[in-house]
N, C-alpha and C. Protein backbone atom coordinates (compact mmCIF):
# COMPACT_ATOMS: atom_id res chain seq x y z
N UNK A 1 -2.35 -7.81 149.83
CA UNK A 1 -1.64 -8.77 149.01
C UNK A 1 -0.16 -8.39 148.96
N UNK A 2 0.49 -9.06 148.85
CA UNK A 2 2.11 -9.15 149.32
C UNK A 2 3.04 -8.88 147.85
N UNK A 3 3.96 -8.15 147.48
CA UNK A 3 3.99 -7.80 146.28
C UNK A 3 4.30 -9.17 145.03
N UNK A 4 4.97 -9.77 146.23
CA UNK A 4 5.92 -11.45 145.25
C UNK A 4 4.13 -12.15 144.72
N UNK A 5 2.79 -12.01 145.37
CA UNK A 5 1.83 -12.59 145.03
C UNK A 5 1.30 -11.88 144.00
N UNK A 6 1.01 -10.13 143.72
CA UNK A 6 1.02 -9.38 143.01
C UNK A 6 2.07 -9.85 141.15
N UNK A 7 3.21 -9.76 141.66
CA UNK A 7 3.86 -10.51 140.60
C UNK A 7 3.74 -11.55 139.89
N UNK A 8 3.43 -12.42 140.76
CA UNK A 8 3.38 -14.03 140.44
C UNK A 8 2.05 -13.66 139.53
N UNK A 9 1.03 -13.10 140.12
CA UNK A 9 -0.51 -12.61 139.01
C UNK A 9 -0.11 -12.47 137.97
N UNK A 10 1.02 -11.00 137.93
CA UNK A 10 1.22 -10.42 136.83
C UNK A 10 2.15 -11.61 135.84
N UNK A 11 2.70 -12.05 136.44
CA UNK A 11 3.88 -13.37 135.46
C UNK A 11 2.36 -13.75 134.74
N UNK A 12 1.17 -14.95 135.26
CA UNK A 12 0.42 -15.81 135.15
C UNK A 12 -0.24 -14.97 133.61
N UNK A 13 -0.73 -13.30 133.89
CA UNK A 13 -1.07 -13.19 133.43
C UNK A 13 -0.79 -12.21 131.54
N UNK A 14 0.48 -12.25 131.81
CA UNK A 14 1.77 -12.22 130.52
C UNK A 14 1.71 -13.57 130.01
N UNK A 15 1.70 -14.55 130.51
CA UNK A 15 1.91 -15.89 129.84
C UNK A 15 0.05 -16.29 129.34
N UNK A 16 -0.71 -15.87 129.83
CA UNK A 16 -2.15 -16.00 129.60
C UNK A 16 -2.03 -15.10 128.12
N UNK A 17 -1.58 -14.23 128.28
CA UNK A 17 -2.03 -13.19 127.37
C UNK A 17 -0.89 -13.53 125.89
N UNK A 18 0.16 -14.23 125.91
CA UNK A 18 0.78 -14.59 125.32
C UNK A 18 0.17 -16.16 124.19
N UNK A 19 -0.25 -16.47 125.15
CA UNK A 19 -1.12 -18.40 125.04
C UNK A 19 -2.60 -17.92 124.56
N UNK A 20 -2.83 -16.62 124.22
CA UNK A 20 -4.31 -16.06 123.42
C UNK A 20 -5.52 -17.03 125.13
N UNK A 21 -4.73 -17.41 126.03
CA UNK A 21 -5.95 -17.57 126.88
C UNK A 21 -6.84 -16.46 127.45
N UNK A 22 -8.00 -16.21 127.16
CA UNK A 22 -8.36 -14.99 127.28
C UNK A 22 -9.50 -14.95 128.61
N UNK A 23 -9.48 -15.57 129.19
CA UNK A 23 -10.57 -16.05 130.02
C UNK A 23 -9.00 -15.94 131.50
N UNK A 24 -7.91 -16.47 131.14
CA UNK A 24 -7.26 -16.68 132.50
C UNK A 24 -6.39 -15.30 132.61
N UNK A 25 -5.96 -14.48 130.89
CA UNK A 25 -5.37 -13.24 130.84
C UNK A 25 -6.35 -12.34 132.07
N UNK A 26 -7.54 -11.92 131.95
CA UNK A 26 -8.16 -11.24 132.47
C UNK A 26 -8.93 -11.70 134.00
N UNK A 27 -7.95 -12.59 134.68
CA UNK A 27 -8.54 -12.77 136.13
C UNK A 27 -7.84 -11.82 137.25
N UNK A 28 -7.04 -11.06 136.63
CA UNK A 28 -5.75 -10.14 137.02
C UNK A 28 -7.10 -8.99 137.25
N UNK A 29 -8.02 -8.86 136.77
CA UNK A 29 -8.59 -7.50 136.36
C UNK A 29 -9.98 -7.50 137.32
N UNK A 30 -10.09 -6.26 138.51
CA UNK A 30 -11.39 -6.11 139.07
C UNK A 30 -12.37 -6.01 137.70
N UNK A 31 -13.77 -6.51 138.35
CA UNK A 31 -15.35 -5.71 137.51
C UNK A 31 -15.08 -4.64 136.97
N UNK A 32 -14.43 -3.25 137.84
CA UNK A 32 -15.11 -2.30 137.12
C UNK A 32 -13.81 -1.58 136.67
N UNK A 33 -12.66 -2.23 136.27
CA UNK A 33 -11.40 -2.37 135.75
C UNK A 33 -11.80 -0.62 134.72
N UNK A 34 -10.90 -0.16 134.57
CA UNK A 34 -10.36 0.82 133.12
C UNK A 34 -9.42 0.39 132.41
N UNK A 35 -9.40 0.76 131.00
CA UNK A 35 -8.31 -0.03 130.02
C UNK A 35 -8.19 1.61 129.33
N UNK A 36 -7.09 2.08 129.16
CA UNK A 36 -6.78 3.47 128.42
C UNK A 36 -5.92 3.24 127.49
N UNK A 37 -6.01 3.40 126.61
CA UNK A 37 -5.29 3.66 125.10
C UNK A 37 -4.86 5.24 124.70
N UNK A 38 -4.41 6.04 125.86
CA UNK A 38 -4.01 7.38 125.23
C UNK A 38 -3.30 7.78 123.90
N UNK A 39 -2.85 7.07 122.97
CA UNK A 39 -2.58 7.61 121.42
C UNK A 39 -3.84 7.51 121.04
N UNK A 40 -4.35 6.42 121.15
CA UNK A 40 -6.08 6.82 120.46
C UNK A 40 -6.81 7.08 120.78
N UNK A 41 -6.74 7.80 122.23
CA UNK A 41 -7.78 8.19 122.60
C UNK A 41 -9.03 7.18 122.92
N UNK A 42 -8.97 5.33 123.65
CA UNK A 42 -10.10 5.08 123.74
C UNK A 42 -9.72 4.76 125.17
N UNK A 43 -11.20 4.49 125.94
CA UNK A 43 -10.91 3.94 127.26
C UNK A 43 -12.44 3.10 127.32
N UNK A 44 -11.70 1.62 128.18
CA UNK A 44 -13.27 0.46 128.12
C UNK A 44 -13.03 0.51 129.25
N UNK A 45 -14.14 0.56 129.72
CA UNK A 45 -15.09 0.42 131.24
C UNK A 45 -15.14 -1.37 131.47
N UNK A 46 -14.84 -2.01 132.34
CA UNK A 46 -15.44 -3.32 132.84
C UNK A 46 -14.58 -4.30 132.19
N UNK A 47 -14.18 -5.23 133.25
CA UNK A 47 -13.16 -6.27 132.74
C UNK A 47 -14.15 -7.43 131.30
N UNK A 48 -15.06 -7.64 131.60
CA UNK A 48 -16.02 -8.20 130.60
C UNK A 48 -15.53 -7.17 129.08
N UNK A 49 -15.71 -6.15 129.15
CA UNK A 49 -15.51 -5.36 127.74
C UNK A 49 -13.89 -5.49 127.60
N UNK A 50 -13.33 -5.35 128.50
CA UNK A 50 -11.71 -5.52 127.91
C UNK A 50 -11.71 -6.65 127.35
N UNK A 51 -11.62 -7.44 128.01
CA UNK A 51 -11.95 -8.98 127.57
C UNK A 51 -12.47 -9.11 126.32
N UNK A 52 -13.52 -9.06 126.11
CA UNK A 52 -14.27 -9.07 124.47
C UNK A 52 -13.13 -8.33 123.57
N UNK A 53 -12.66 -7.01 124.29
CA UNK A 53 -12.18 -6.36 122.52
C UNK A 53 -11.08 -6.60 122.59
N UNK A 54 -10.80 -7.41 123.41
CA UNK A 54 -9.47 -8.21 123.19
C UNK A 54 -9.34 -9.34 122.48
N UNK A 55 -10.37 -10.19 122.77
CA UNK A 55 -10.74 -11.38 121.88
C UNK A 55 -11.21 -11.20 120.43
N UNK A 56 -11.86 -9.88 120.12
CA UNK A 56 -11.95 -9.40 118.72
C UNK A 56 -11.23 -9.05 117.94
N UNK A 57 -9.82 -8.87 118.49
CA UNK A 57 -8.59 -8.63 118.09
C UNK A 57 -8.30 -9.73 116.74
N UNK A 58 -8.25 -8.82 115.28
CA UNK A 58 -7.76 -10.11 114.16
C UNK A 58 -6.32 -10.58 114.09
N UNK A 59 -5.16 -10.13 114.81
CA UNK A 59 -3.95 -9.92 114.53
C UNK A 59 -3.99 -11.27 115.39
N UNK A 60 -2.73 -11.81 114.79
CA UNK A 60 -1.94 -12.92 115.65
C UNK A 60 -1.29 -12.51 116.67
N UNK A 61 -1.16 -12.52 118.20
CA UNK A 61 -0.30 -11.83 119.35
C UNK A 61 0.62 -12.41 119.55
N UNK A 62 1.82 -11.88 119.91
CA UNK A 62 2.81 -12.73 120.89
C UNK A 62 3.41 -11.18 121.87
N UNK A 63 3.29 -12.06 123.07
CA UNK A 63 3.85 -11.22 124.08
C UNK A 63 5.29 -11.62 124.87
N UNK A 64 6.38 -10.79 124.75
CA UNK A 64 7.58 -10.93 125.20
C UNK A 64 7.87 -10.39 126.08
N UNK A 65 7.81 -10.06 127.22
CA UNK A 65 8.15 -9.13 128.68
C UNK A 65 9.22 -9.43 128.94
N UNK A 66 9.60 -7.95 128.93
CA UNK A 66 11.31 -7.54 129.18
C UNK A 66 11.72 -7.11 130.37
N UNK A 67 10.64 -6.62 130.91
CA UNK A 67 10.66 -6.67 132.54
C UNK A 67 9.35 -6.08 133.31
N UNK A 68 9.46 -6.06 134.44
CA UNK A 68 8.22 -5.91 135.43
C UNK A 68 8.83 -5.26 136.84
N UNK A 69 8.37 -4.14 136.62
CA UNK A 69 9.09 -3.01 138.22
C UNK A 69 7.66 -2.44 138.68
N UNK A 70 7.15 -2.69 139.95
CA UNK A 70 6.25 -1.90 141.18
C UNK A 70 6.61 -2.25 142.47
N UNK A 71 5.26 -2.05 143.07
CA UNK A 71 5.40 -2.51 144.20
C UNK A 71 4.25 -1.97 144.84
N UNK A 72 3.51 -2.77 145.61
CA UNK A 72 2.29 -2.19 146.33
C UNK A 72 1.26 -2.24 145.13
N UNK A 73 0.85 -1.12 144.78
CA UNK A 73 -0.22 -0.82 143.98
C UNK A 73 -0.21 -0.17 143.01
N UNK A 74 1.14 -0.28 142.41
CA UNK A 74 1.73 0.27 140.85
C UNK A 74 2.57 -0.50 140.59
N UNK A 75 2.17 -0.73 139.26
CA UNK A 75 3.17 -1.76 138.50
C UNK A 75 3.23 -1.69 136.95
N UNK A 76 4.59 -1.93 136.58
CA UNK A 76 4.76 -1.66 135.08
C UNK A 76 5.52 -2.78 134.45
N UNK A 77 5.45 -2.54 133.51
CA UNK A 77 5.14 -3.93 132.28
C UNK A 77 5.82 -3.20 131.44
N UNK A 78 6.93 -3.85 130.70
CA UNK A 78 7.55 -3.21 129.49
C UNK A 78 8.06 -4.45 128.57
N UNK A 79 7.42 -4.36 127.54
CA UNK A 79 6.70 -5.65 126.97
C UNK A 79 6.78 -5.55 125.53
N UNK A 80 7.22 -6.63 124.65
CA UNK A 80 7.59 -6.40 122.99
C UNK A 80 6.19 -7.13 122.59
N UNK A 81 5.31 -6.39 121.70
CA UNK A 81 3.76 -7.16 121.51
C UNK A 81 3.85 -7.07 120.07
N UNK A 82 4.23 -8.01 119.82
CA UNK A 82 4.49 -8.35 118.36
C UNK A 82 2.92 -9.23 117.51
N UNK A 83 2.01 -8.31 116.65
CA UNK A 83 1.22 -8.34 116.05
C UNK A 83 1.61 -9.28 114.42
N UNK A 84 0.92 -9.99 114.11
CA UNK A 84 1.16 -10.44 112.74
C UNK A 84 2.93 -10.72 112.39
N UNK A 85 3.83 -10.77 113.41
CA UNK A 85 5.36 -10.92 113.39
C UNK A 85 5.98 -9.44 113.10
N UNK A 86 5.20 -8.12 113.70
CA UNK A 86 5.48 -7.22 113.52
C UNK A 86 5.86 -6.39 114.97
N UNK A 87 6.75 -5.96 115.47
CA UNK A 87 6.96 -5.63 116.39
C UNK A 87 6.65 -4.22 116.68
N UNK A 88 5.76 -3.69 118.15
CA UNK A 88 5.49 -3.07 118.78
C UNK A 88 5.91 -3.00 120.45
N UNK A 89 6.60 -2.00 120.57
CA UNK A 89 7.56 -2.11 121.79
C UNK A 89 6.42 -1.26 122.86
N UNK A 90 5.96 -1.93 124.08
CA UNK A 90 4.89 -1.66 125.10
C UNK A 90 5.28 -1.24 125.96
N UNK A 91 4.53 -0.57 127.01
CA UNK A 91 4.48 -0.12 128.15
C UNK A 91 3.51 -0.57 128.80
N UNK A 92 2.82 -0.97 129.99
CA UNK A 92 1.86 -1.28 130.97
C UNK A 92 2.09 -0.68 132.07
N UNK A 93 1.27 0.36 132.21
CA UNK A 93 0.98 0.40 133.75
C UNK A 93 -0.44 0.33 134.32
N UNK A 94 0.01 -0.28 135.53
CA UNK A 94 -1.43 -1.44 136.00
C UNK A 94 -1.63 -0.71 137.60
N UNK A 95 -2.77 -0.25 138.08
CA UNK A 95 -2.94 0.15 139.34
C UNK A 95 -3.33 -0.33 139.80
N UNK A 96 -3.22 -0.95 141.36
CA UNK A 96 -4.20 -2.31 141.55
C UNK A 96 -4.77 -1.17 143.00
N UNK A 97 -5.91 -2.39 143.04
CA UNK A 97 -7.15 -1.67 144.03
C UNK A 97 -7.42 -3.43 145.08
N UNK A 98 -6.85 -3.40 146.28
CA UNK A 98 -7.26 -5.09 146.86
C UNK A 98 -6.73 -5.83 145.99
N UNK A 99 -5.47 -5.84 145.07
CA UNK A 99 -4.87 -7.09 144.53
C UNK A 99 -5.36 -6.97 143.46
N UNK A 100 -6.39 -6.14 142.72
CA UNK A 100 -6.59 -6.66 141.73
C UNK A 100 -6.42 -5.14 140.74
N UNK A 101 -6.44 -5.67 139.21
CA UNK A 101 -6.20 -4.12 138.64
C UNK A 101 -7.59 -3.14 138.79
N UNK A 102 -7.21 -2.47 138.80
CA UNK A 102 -8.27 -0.91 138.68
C UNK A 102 -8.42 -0.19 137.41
N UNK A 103 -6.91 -0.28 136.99
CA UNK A 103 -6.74 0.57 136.19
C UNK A 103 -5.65 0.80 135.31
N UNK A 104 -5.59 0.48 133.77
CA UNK A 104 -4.37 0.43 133.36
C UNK A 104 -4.25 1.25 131.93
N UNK A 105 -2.77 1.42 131.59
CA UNK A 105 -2.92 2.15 130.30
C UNK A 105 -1.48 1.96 129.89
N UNK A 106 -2.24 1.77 128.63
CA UNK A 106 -1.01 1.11 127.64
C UNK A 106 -0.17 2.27 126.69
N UNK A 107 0.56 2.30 126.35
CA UNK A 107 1.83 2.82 125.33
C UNK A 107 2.16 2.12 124.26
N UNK A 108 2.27 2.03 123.13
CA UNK A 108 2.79 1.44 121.87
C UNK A 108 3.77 2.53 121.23
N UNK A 109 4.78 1.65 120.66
CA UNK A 109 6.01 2.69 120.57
C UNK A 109 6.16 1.39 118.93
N UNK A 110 6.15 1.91 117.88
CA UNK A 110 6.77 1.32 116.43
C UNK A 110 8.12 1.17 116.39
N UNK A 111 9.09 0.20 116.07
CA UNK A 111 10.58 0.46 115.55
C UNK A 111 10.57 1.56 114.91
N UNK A 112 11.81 2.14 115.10
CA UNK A 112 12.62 3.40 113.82
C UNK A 112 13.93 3.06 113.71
N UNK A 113 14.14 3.55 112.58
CA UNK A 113 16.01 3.41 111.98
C UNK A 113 16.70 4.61 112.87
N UNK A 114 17.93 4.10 113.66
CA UNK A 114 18.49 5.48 114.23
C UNK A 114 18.61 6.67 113.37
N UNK A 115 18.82 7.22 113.72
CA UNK A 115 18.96 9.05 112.63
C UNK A 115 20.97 9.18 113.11
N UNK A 116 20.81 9.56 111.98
CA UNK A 116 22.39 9.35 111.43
C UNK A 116 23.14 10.15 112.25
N UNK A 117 22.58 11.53 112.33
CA UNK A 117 23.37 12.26 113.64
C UNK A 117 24.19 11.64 114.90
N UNK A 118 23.51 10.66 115.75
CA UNK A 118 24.13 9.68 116.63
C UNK A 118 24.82 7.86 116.32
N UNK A 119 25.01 8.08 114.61
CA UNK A 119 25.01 7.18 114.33
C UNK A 119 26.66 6.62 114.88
N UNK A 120 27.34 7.30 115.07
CA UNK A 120 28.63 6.55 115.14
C UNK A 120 28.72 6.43 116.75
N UNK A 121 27.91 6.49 117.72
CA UNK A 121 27.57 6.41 119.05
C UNK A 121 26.61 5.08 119.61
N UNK A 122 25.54 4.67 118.30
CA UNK A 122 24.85 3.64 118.22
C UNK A 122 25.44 2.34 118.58
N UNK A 123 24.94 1.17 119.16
CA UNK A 123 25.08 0.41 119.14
C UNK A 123 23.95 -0.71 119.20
N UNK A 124 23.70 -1.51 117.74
CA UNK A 124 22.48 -2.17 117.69
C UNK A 124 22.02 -3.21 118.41
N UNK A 125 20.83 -3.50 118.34
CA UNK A 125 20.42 -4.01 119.80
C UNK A 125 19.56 -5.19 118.98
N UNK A 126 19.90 -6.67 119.70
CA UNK A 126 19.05 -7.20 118.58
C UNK A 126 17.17 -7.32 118.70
């Protein structure tokens, strides 16, 4: 698969995942897909189970992608996933296996107030 077709997936499936479509979010994803959550320590086996505990999700989603850099068979996602109008700043990286993912694992990063030390160096970002 050619990387611009790889992309075009990954666009389809940011805007799926944004639109709570949860059936077209996860066509990006082989059968026997991995989903890793390293701060908490969980990892789901099988695009069917991602799928579900994604859809069990109570929070309202919105997904904002700030950009998208791979090529071949690594690709990353850096992505504002704003829960209940609460912002969580993302990471994705997605390994693909034949075009499709294999294997991915996410990052969640909370806002913080700069720390005053670099404060006169800051410049706020909206």
């Amino acid at each position: 698969m050619e990387d611009r077709e790889i992309r075009a997936a990954l666009d389809r499936h940011w805007a799926a995942s944004d639109a709570n479509d949860f059936e077209a979010e996860h066509q990006i994803y082989r059968e026997d897909a991995v989903l890793e959550y390293p701060q908490s320590g969980e990892r789901i086996r099988g695009r069917r189970n991602i799928q579900s505990s994604r859809a069990a999700q109570p929070n309202r989603k919105r997904f904002t992608v700030r950009r998208i850099i791979g090529a071949r068979d690594l690709w990353v996602t850096e992505y504002v996933l704003t829960y209940d109008g609460r912002p969580s700043y993302t990471v994705s990286i997605m390994e693909l296996l034949d075009g499709k993912v294999a294997r991915e694992t996410q990052y969640f990063g909370d806002p913080f107030e700069p720390g005053p030390s670099r404060a006169q160096w800051v410049e706020r970002m909206p």
